[in-house]
Protein backbone atom coordinates (compact mmCIF):
# COMPACT_ATOMS: atom_id res chain seq x y z
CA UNK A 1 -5.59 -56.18 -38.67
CA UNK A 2 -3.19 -58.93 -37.96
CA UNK A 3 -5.77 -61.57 -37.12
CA UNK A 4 -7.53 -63.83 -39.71
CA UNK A 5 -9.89 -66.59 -39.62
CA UNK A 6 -11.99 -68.60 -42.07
CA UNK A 7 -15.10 -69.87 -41.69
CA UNK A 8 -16.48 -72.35 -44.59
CA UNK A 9 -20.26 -72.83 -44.59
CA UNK A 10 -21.73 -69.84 -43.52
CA UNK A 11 -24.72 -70.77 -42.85
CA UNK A 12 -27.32 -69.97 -40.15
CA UNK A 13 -24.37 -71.09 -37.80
CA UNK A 14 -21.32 -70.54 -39.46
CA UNK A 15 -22.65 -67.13 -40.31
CA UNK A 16 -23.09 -66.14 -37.20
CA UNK A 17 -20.11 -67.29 -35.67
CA UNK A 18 -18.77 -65.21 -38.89
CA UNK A 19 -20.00 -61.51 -37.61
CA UNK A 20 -19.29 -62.26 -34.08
CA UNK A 21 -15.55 -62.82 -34.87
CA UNK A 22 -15.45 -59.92 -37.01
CA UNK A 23 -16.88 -57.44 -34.05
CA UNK A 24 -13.94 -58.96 -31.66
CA UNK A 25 -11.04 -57.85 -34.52
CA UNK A 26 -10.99 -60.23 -36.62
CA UNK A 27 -10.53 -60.57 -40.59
CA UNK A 28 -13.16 -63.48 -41.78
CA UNK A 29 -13.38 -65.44 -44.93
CA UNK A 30 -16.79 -66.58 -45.31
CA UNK A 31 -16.75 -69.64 -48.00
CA UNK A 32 -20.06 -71.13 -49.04
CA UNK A 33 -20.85 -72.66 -52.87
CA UNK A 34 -23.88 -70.62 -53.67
CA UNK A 35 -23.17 -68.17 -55.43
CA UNK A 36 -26.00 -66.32 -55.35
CA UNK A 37 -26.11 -66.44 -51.75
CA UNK A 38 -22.34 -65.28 -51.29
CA UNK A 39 -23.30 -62.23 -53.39
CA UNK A 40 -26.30 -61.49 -51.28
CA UNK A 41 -23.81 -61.58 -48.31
CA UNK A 42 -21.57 -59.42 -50.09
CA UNK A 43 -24.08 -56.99 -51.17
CA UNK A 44 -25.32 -57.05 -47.70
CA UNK A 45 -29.46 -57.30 -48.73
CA UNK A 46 -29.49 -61.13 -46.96
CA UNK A 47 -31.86 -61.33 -44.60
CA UNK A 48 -32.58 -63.71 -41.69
CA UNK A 49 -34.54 -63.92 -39.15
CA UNK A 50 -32.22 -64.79 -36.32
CA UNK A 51 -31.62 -61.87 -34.17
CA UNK A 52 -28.70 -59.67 -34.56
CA UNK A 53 -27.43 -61.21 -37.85
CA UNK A 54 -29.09 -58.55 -39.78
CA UNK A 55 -27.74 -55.47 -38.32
CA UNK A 56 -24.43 -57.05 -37.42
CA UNK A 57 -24.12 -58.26 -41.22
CA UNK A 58 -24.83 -54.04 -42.09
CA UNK A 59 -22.05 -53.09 -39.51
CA UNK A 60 -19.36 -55.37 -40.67
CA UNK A 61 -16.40 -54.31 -42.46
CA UNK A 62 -13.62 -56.80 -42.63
CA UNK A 63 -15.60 -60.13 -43.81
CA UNK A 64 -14.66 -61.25 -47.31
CA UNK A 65 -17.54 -63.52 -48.86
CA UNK A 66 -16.51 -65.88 -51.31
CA UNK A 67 -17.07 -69.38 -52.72
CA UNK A 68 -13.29 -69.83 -53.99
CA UNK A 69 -12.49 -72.58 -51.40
CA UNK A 70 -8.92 -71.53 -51.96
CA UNK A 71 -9.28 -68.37 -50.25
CA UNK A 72 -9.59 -69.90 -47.12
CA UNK A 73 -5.90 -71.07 -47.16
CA UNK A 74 -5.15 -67.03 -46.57
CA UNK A 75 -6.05 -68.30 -42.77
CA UNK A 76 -4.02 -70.79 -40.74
CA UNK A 77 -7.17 -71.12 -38.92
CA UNK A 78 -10.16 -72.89 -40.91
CA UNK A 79 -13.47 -73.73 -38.90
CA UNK A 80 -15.74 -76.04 -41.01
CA UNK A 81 -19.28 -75.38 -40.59
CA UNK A 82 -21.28 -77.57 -42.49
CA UNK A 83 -24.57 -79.84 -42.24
CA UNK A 84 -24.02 -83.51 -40.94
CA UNK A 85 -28.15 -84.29 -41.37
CA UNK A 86 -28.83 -87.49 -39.94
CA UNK A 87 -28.54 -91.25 -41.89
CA UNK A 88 -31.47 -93.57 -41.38
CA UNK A 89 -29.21 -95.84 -39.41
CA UNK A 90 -29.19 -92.51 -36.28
CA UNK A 91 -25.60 -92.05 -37.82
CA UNK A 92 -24.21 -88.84 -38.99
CA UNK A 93 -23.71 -87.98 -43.00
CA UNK A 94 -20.36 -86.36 -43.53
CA UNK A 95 -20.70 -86.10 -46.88
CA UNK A 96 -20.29 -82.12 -46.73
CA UNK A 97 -17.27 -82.43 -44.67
CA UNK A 98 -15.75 -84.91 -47.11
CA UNK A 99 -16.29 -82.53 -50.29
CA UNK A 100 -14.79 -79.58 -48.39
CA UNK A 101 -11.48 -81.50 -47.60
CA UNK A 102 -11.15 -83.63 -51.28
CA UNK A 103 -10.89 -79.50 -52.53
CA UNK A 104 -8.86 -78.34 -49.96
CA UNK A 105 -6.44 -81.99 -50.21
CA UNK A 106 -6.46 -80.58 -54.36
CA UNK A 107 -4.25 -77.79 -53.27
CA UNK A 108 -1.76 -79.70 -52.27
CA UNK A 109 0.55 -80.19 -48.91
CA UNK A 110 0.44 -76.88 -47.14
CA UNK A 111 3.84 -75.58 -46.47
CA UNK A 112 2.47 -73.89 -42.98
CA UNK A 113 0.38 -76.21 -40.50
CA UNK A 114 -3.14 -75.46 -40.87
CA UNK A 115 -5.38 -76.03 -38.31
CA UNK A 116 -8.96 -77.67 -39.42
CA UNK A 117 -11.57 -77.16 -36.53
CA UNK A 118 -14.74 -79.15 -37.09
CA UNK A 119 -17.41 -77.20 -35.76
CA UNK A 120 -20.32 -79.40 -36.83
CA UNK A 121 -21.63 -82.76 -35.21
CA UNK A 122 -19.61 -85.86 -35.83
CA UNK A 123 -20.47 -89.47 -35.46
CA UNK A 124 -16.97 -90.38 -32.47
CA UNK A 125 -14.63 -91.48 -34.24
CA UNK A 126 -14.83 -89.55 -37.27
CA UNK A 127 -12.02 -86.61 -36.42
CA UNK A 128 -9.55 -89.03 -35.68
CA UNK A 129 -10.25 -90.87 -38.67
CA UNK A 130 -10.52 -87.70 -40.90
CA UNK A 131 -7.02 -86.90 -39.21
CA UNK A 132 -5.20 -90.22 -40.48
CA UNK A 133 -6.47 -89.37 -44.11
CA UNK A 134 -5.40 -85.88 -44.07
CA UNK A 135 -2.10 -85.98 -41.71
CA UNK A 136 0.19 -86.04 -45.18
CA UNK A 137 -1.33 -82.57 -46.30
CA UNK A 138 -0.66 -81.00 -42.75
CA UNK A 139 -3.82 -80.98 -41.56
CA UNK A 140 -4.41 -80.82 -37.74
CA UNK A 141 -7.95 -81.63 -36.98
CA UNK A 142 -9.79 -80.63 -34.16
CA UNK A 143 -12.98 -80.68 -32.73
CA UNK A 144 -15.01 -78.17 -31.31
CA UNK A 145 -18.92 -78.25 -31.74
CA UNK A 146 -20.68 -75.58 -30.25
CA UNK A 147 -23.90 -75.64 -27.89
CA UNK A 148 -26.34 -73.38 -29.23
CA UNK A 149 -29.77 -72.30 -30.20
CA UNK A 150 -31.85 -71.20 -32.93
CA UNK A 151 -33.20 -68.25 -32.32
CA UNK A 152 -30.06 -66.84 -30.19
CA UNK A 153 -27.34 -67.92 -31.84
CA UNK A 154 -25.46 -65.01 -31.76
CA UNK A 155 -25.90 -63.95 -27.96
CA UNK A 156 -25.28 -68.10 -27.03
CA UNK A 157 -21.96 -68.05 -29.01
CA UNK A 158 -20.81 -65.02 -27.33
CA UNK A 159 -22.54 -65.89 -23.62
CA UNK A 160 -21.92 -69.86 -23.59
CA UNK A 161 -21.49 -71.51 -20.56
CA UNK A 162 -18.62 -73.69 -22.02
CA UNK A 163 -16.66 -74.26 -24.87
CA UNK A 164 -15.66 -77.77 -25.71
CA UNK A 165 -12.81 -78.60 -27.37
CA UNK A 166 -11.14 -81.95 -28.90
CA UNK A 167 -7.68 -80.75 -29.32
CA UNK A 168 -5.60 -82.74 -31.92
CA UNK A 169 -2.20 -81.20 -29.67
CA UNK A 170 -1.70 -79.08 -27.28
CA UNK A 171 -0.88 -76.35 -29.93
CA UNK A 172 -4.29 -77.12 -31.10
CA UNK A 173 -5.94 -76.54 -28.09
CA UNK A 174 -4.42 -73.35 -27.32
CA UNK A 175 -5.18 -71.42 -30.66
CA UNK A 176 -8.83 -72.54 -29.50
CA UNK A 177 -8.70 -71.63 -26.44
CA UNK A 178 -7.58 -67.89 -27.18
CA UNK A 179 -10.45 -67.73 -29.63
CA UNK A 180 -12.92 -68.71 -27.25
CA UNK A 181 -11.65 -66.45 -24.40
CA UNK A 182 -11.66 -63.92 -26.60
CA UNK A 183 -15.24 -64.28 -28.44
CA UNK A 184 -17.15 -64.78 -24.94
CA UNK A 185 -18.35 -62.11 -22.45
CA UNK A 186 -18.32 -64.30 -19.85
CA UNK A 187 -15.51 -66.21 -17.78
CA UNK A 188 -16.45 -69.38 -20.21
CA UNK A 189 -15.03 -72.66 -18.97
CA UNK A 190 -13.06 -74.52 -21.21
CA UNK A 191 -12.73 -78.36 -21.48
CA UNK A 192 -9.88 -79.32 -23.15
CA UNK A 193 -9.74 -83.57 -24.12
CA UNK A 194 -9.19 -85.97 -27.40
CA UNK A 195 -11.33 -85.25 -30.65
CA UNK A 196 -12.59 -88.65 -29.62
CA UNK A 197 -13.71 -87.81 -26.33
CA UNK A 198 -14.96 -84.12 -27.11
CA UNK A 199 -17.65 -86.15 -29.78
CA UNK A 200 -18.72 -88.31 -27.03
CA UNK A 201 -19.49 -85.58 -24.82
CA UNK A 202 -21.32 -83.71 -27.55
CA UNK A 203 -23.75 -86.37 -27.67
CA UNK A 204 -23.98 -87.10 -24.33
CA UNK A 205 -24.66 -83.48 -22.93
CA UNK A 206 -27.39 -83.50 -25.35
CA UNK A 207 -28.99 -86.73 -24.26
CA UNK A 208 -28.81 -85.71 -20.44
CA UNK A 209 -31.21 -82.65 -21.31
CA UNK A 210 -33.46 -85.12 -23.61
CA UNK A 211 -33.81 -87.37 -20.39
CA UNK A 212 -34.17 -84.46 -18.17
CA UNK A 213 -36.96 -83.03 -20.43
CA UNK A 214 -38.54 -86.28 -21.05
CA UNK A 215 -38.83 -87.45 -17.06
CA UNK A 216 -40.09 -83.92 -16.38
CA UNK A 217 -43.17 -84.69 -18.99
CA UNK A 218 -43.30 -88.03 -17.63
CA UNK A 219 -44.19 -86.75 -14.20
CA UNK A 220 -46.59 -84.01 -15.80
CA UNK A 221 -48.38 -86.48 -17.58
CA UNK A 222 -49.15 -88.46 -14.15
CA UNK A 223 -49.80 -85.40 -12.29
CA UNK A 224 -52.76 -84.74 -14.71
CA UNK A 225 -54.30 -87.55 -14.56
CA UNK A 226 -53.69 -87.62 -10.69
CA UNK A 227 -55.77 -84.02 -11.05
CA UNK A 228 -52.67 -82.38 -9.30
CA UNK A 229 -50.49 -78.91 -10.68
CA UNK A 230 -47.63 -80.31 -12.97
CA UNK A 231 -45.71 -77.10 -12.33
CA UNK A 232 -45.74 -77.50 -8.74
CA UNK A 233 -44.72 -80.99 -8.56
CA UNK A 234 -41.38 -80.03 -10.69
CA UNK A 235 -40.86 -77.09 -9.00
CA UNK A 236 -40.37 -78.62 -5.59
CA UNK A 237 -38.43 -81.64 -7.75
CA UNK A 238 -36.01 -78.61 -8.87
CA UNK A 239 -35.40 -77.50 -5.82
CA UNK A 240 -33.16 -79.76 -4.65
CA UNK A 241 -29.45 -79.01 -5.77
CA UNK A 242 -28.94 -82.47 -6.88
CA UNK A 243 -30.87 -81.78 -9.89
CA UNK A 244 -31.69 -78.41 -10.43
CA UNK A 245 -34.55 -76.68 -12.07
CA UNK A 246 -33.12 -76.29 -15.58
CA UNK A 247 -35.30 -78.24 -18.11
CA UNK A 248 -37.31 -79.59 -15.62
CA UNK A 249 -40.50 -78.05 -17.26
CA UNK A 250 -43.68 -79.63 -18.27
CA UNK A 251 -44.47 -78.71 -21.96
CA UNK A 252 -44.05 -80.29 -25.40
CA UNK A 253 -41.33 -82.97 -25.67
CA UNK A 254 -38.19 -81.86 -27.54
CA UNK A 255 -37.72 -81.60 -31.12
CA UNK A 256 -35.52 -79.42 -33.28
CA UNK A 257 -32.31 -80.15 -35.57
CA UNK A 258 -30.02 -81.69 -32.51
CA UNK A 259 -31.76 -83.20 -29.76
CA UNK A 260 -33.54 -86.05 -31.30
CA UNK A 261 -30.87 -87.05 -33.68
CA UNK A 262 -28.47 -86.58 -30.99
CA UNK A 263 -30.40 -88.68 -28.72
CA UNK A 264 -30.19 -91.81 -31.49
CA UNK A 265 -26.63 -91.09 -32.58
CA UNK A 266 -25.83 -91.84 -28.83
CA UNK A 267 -27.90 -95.09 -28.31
CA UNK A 268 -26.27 -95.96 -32.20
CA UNK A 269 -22.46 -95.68 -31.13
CA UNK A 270 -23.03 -97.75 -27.61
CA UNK A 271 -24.54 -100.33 -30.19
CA UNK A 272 -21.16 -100.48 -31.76
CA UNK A 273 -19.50 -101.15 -28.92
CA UNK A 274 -21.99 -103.57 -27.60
CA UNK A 275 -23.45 -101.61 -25.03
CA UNK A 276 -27.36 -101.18 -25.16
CA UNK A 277 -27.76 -97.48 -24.37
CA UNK A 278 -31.55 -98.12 -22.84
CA UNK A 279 -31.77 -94.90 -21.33
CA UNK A 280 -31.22 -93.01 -24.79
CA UNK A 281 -34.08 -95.40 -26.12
CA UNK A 282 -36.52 -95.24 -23.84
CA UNK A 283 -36.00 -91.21 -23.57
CA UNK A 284 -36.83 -91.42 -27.42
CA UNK A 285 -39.73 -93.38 -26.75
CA UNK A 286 -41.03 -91.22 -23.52
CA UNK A 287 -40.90 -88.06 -25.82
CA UNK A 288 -43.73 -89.97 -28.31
CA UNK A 289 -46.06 -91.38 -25.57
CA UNK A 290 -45.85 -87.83 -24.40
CA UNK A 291 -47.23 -86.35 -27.04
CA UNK A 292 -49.90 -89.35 -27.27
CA UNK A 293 -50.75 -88.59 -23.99
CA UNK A 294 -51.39 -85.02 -24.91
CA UNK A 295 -53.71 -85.21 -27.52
CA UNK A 296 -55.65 -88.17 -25.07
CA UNK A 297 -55.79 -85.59 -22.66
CA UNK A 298 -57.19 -82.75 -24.85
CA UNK A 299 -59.55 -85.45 -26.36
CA UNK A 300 -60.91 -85.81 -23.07
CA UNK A 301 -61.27 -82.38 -21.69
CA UNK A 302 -62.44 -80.79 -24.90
CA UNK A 303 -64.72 -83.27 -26.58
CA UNK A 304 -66.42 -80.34 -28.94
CA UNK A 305 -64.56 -80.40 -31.93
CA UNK A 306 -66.76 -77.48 -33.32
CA UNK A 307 -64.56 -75.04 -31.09
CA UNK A 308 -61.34 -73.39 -32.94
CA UNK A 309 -58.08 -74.64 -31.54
CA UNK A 310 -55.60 -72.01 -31.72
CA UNK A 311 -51.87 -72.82 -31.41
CA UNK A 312 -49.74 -70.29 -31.34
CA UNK A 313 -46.72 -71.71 -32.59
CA UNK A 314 -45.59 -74.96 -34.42
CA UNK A 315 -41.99 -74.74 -34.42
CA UNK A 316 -39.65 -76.73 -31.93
CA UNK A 317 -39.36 -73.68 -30.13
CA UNK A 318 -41.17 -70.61 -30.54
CA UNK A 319 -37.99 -68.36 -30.96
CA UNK A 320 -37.02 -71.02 -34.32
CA UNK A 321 -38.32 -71.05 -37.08
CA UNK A 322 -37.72 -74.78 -38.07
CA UNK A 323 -40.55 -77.35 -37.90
CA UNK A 324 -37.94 -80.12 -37.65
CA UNK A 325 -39.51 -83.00 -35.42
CA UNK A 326 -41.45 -80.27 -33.93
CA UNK A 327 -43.83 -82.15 -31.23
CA UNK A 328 -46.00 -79.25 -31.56
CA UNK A 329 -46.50 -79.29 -35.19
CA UNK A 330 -47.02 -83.19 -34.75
CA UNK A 331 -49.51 -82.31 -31.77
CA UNK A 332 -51.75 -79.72 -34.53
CA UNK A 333 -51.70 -82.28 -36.81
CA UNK A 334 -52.90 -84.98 -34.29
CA UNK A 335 -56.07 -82.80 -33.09
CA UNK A 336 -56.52 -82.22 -37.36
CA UNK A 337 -56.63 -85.88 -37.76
CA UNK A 338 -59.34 -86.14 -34.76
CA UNK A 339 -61.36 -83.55 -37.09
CA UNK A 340 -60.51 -80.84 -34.74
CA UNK A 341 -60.67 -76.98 -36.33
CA UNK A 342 -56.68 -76.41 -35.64
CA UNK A 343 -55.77 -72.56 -36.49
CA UNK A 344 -52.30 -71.51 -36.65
CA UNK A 345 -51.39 -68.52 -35.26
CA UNK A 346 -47.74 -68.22 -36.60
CA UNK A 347 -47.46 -66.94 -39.95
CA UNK A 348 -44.20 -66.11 -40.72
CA UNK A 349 -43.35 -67.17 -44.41
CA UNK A 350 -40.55 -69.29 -43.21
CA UNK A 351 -42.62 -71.18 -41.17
CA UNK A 352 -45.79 -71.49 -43.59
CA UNK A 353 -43.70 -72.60 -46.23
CA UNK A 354 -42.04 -75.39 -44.34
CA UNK A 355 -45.92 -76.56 -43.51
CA UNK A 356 -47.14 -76.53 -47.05
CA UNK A 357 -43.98 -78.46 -48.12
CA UNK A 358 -44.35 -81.33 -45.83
CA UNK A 359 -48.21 -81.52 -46.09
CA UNK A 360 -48.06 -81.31 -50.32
């Protein structure tokens, strides 16, 4: 084994990305700071419910677990996988980010360049800020966030349609790059630019398939009150190569851990610069008068409330288990309000807990 990485926050994400570098030859060290967690990782009785990570996590054989941030200096390569939750002013907290380098800046300058790949969402800006501060220590951040979903995290790291990376040099870039080419099953296309630049596009990939996804329930929501086949109408829109079918579905408006915040980050930073980002607003906006529209709709066309209404799912997608600005949740709780008989149909432990805890 002559390859090692090291992954710190192994999480749902980092965790992932974790097994699937250790099936392609590599020697991982997995760094969280719960302990009990790293043993259960160790021990191998963890459990998730994202596909794969079980059985992968029983295969593996060269992953060390361990929450001695020290050990991950045994790798020239360090990928930092941590939360950045949003701030209530659409920014990002980095607060994670910021404790993981204060410990690694306590061991001192590193004698052999190091190369710090953040892997998580930054407000632009941040990398090459984060660089200045930890330049002296010989540091070389780069940034590479990855485009995935819960509920297929594994199969989209290993199947994605691009990797993006904000190289801080070219030598950067390249120890990337081989990663990548090596992870993915595919010929994955690889867009090499600044840390600066790689952020931007982050957010504004996202925010294309927010306004994509909110225009497509936009025209649904005419088409039904125009008595004509949503489906239909967006089917024939897709069609034409300009735009393409992808995400052009009518449905619930999006939701989840990235898009929304995403969406608000974007609209935030053209603030900053004095730009007013009205597209990234009004996409917000469209994606709540969507989901008023919905529960108008089912007002009208089901005015019995004595009739169960069964939902099958109330996560942001039904392959997730996170509730996190899930419209549909928002949507069973609407029809509750209207004194509606709402019956939940998902009952996986993960997701009833998350209910009772926001409705305590």
């Amino acid at each position: 084994m002559n390859k090692k990485i090291s992954i710190i926050g192994v999480g749902k994400l980092g965790l992932c990305l974790s097994l699937n570098l250790e099936r392609i030859g590599y020697e991982v060290i997995g760094v969280d700071i719960s302990q009990d967690y790293i043993e259960s990782l160790s021990n191998k009785t963890f459990e998730s419910s994202e596909p794969f990570v079980n059985d992968y996590l029983k295969e593996s054989k060269n992953i060390l677990f361990t929450t001695d941030l020290k050990k991950s200096l045994e790798s020239d390569i360090i990928f930092l996988v941590v939360s950045t939750p949003s701030t209530n002013d659409f920014k990002y907290d980095h607060g994670a980010i910021e404790r993981v380098v204060e410990g690694l800046k306590e061991f001192g300058v590193q004698d052999k360049r190091k190369e710090l790949v953040i892997n998580c969402t930054t407000f632009p800006g941040y990398c090459d800020d984060l660089q200045n501060r930890i330049n002296e220590y010989n540091y070389k951040v780069s940034y590479n966030p990855e485009f995935i979903a819960q509920g297929s995290i594994i199969m989209d790291q290993v199947n994605a349609d691009n990797a993006l990376i904000g190289e801080y040099d070219e030598v950067s870039g390249d120890v990337i790059e081989k990663i990548y080419r090596e992870l993915c099953n595919n010929n994955i296309t690889i867009n090499r630019m600044s840390p600066i630049e790689a952020e931007l596009t982050k957010l504004s990939v996202n925010c294309f398939l927010t306004t994509k996804i909110s225009y497509a329930n936009m025209i649904g929501d005419i088409c039904n009150r125009y008595g004509a086949n949503p489906n239909k109408v967006l089917s024939a829109i897709g069609t034409d190569s300009r735009i393409g079918s992808k995400y052009l579905n009518y449905g619930f408006g999006f939701g989840g851990p990235c898009f929304p915040r995403d969406n608000r980050a974007l609209a935030k930073c053209a603030e900053e610069v004095n730009i007013d980002a009205v597209i990234s607003k009004s996409t917000d906006e469209m994606n709540k008068l969507h989901l008023k529209y919905q529960v108008e709709d089912f007002f009208t066309s089901h005015p019995d409330k004595n009739n169960p209404v069964e939902i099958d799912y109330v996560t942001y997608k039904k392959e997730s288990t996170s509730i996190e600005e899930s419209q549909q949740l928002k949507y069973a709780i609407e029809l509750s309000n209207l004194g509606y008989k709402v019956k939940i149909k998902d009952l996986r432990p993960e997701v009833i807990n998350q209910i009772k805890n926001i409705l305590k």
